[in-house]
Protein backbone atom coordinates (compact mmCIF):
# COMPACT_ATOMS: atom_id res chain seq x y z
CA UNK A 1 30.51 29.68 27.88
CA UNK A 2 27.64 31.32 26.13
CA UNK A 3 29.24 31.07 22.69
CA UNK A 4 29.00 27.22 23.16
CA UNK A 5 25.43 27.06 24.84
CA UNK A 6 24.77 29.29 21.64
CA UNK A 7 25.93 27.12 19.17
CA UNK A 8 24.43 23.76 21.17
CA UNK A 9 21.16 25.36 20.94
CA UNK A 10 22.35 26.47 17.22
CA UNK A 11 22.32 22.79 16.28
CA UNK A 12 19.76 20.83 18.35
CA UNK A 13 17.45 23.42 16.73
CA UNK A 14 19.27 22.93 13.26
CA UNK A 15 18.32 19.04 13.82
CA UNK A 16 14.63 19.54 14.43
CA UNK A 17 14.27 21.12 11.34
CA UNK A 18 15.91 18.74 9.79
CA UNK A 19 14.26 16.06 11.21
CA UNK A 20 11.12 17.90 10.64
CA UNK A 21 11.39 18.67 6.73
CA UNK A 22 12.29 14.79 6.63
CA UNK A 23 8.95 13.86 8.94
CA UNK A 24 6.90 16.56 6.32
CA UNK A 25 8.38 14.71 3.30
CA UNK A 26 7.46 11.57 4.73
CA UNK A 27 3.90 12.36 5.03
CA UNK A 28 3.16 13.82 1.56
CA UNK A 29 4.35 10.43 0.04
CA UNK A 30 2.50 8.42 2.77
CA UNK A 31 -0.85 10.89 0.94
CA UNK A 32 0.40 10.45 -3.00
CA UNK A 33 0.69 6.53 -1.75
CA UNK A 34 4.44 6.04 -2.25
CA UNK A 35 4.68 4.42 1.05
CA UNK A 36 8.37 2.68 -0.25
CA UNK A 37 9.43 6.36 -0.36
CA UNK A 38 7.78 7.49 2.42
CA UNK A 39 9.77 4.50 4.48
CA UNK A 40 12.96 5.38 2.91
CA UNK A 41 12.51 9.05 3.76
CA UNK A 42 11.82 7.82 7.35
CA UNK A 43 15.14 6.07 7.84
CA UNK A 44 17.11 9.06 6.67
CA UNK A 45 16.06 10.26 10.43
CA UNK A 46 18.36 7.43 11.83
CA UNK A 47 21.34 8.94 13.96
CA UNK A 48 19.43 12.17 14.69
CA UNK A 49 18.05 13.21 17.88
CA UNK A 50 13.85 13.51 17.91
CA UNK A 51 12.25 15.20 20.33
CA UNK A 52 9.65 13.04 21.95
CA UNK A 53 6.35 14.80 19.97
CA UNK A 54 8.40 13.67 16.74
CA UNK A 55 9.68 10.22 17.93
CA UNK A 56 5.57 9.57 18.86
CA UNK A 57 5.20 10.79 15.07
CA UNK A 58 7.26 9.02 13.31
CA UNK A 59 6.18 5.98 15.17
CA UNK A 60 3.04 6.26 14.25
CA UNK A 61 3.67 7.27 10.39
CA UNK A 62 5.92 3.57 10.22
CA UNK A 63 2.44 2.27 11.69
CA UNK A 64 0.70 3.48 9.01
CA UNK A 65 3.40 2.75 5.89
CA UNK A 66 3.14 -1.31 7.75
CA UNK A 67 -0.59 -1.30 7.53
CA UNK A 68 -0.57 -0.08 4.01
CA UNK A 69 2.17 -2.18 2.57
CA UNK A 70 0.57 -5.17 4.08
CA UNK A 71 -2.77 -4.58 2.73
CA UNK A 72 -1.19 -3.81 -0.51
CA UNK A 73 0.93 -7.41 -0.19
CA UNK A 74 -2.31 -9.03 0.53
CA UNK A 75 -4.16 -7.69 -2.42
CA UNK A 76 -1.47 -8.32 -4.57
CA UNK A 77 -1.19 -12.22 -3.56
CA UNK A 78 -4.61 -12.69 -4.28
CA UNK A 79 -4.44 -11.11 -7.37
CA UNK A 80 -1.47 -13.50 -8.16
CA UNK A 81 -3.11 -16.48 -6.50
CA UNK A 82 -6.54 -16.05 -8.68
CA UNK A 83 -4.40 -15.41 -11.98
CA UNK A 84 -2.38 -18.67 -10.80
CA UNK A 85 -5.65 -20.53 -10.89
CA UNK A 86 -6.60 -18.72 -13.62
CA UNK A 87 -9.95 -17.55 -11.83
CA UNK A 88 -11.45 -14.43 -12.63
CA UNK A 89 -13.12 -12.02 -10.39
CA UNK A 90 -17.32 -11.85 -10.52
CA UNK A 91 -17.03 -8.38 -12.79
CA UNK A 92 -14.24 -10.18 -14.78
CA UNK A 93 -16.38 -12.89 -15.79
CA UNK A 94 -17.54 -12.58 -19.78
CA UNK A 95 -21.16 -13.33 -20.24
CA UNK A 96 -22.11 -17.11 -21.60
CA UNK A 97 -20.94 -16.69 -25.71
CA UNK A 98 -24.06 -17.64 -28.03
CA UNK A 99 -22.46 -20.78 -29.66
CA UNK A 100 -22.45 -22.09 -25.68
CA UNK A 101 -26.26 -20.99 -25.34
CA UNK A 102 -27.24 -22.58 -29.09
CA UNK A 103 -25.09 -26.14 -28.16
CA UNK A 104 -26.99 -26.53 -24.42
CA UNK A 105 -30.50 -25.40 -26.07
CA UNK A 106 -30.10 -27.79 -28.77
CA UNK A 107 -28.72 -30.58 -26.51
CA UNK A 108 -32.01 -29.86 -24.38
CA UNK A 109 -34.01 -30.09 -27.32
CA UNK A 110 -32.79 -33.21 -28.27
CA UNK A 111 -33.11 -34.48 -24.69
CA UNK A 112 -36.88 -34.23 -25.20
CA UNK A 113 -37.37 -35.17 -28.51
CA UNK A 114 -36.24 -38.29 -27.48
CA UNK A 115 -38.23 -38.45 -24.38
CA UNK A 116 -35.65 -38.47 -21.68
């Protein structure tokens, strides 16, 4: 009997550390911003048992990879959205060229030469 409490113990301990080295992996792509990887790496810890202090973990890494992705979805749209409408952003906008400031000066000049 202790030979098979043994090797139980053997591998639930075997599948932490597994689970663990999978969790760790997670989280150093969730800080180099990989957050596809960091998801994928997350669902390699599907069919393993977690103990309750890594289940609350792992929950709250997926948290973190959602809020990320969608903030990254949400920049990207309005990227694509302004580009679609071909607007650029306030320090994207080139200054007035010279030819624009010489035609508008010299249709103001003509404006009150003529007396309008």
């Amino acid at each position: 009997m202790k030979d098979v409490a043994t090797a139980a113990q053997e591998a639930a301990k075997q599948a932490t550390d597994k689970a663990d080295a999978i969790i760790k992996q997670a989280q150093s792509l969730i800080g180099a911003g990989d957050f596809e990887d960091a998801l994928a790496a997350l669902n390699n810890l599907i069919g393993l048992k977690l103990t309750a202090a890594q289940q609350k973990l792992v929950a709250a890494l997926k948290a973190e990879i959602q809020k990320a992705l969608a903030g990254k979805t949400a920049d990207s749209t309005k990227s694509a959205v302004g580009n679609l409408l071909g607007k650029q952003s306030d320090s994207q906008t080139p200054p007035a060229r010279p030819a624009t400031r010489r035609f508008f000066a010299a249709i103001a000049a003509i404006s009150i030469g003529c007396g309008t």
